[in-house]
Protein backbone atom coordinates (compact mmCIF):
# COMPACT_ATOMS: atom_id res chain seq x y z
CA UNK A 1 0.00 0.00 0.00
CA UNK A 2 2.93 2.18 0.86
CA UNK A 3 3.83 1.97 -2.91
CA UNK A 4 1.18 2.99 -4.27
CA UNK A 5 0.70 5.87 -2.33
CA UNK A 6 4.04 6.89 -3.25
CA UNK A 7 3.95 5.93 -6.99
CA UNK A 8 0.37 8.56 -6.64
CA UNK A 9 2.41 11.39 -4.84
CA UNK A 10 5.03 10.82 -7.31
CA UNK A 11 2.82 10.90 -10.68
CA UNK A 12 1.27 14.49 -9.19
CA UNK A 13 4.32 15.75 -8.78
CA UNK A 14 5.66 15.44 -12.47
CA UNK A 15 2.52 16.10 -13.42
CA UNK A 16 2.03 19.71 -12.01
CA UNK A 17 3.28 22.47 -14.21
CA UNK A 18 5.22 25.20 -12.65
CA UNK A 19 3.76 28.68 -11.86
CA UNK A 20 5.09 32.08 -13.45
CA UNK A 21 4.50 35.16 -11.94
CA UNK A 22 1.94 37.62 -13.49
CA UNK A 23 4.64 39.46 -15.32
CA UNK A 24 6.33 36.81 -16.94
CA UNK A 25 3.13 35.37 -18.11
CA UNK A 26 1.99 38.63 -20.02
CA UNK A 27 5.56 39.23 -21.68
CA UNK A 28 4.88 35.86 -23.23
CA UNK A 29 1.48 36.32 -24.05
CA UNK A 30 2.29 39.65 -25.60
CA UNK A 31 5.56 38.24 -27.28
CA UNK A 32 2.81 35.58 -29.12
CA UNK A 33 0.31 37.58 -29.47
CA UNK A 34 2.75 39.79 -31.51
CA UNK A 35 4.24 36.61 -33.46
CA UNK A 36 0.47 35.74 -34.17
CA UNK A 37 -0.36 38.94 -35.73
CA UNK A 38 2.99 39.01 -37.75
CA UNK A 39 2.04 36.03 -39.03
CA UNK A 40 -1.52 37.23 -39.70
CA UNK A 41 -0.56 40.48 -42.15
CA UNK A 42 2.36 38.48 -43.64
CA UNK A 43 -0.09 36.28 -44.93
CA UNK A 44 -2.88 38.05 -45.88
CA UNK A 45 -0.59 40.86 -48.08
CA UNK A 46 1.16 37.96 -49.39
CA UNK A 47 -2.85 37.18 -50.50
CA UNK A 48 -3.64 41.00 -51.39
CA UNK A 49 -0.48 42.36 -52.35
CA UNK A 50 0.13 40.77 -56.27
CA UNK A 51 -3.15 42.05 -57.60
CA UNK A 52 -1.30 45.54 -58.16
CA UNK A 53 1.30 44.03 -60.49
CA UNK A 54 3.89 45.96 -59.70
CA UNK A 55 7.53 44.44 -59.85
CA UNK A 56 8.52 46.18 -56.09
CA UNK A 57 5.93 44.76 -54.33
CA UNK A 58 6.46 41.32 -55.33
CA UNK A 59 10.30 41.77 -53.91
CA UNK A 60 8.64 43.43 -51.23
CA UNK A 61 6.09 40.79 -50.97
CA UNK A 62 8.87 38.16 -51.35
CA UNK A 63 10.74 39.48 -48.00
CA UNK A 64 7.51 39.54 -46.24
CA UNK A 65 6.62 36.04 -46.89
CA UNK A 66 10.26 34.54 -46.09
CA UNK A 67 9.50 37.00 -42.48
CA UNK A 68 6.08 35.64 -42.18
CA UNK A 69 7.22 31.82 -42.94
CA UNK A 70 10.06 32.56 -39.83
CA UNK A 71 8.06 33.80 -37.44
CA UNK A 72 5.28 30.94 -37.82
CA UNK A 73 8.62 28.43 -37.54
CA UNK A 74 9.20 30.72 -34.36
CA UNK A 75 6.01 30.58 -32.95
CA UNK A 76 5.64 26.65 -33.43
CA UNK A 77 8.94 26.21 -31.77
CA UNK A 78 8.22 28.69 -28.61
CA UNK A 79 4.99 27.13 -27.91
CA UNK A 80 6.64 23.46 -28.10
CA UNK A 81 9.48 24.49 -25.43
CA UNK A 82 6.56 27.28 -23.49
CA UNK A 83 8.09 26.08 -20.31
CA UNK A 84 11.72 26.72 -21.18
CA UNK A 85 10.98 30.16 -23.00
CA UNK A 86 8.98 31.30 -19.77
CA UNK A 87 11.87 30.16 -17.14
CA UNK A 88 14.17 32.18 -19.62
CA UNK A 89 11.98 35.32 -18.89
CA UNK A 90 11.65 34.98 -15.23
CA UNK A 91 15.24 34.67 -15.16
CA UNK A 92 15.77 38.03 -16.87
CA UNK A 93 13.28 39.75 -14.87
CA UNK A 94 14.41 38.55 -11.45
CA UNK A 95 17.80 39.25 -12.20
């Protein structure tokens, strides 16, 4: 019985995530949230932007869509290693 209870105190233990302070949790959210809407006009002017046929805005369209396609490899990554990218923050804010 003593195992079990152990094995139980042991499985909610790595199963708890670890708490951030207010801060740190709305530099992150704000450092998505600004990722997200990178993303979000990257792609839609890469939609909008080659109806005006004009050769400078599809370089210009060309640099947005290489910036667009980085950040959404960005974002994918952060939110895969959250925990990491958040204990980074805390770091730099406490010092």
């Amino acid at each position: 019985m003593a195992r079990k209870q152990t094995a139980q105190s042991k499985k909610t233990k790595a199963g708890e995530k670890k708490e951030y302070s207010e801060k740190t949790e709305h530099i992150f959210k704000i450092m998505l949230r600004t990722m997200s809407w990178t993303v979000g006009i990257a792609f839609a002017s890469i939609l909008i932007l080659p109806y005006f046929n004009n050769p400078l805005l599809d370089i210009f369209n060309r640099y947005i869509f290489n910036t667009g396609l980085i950040v959404l490899i960005l974002f994918t990554l952060i939110e895969f290693v959250a925990d990491s990218v958040k204990s980074r923050i805390e770091k730099k804010i406490n010092g």
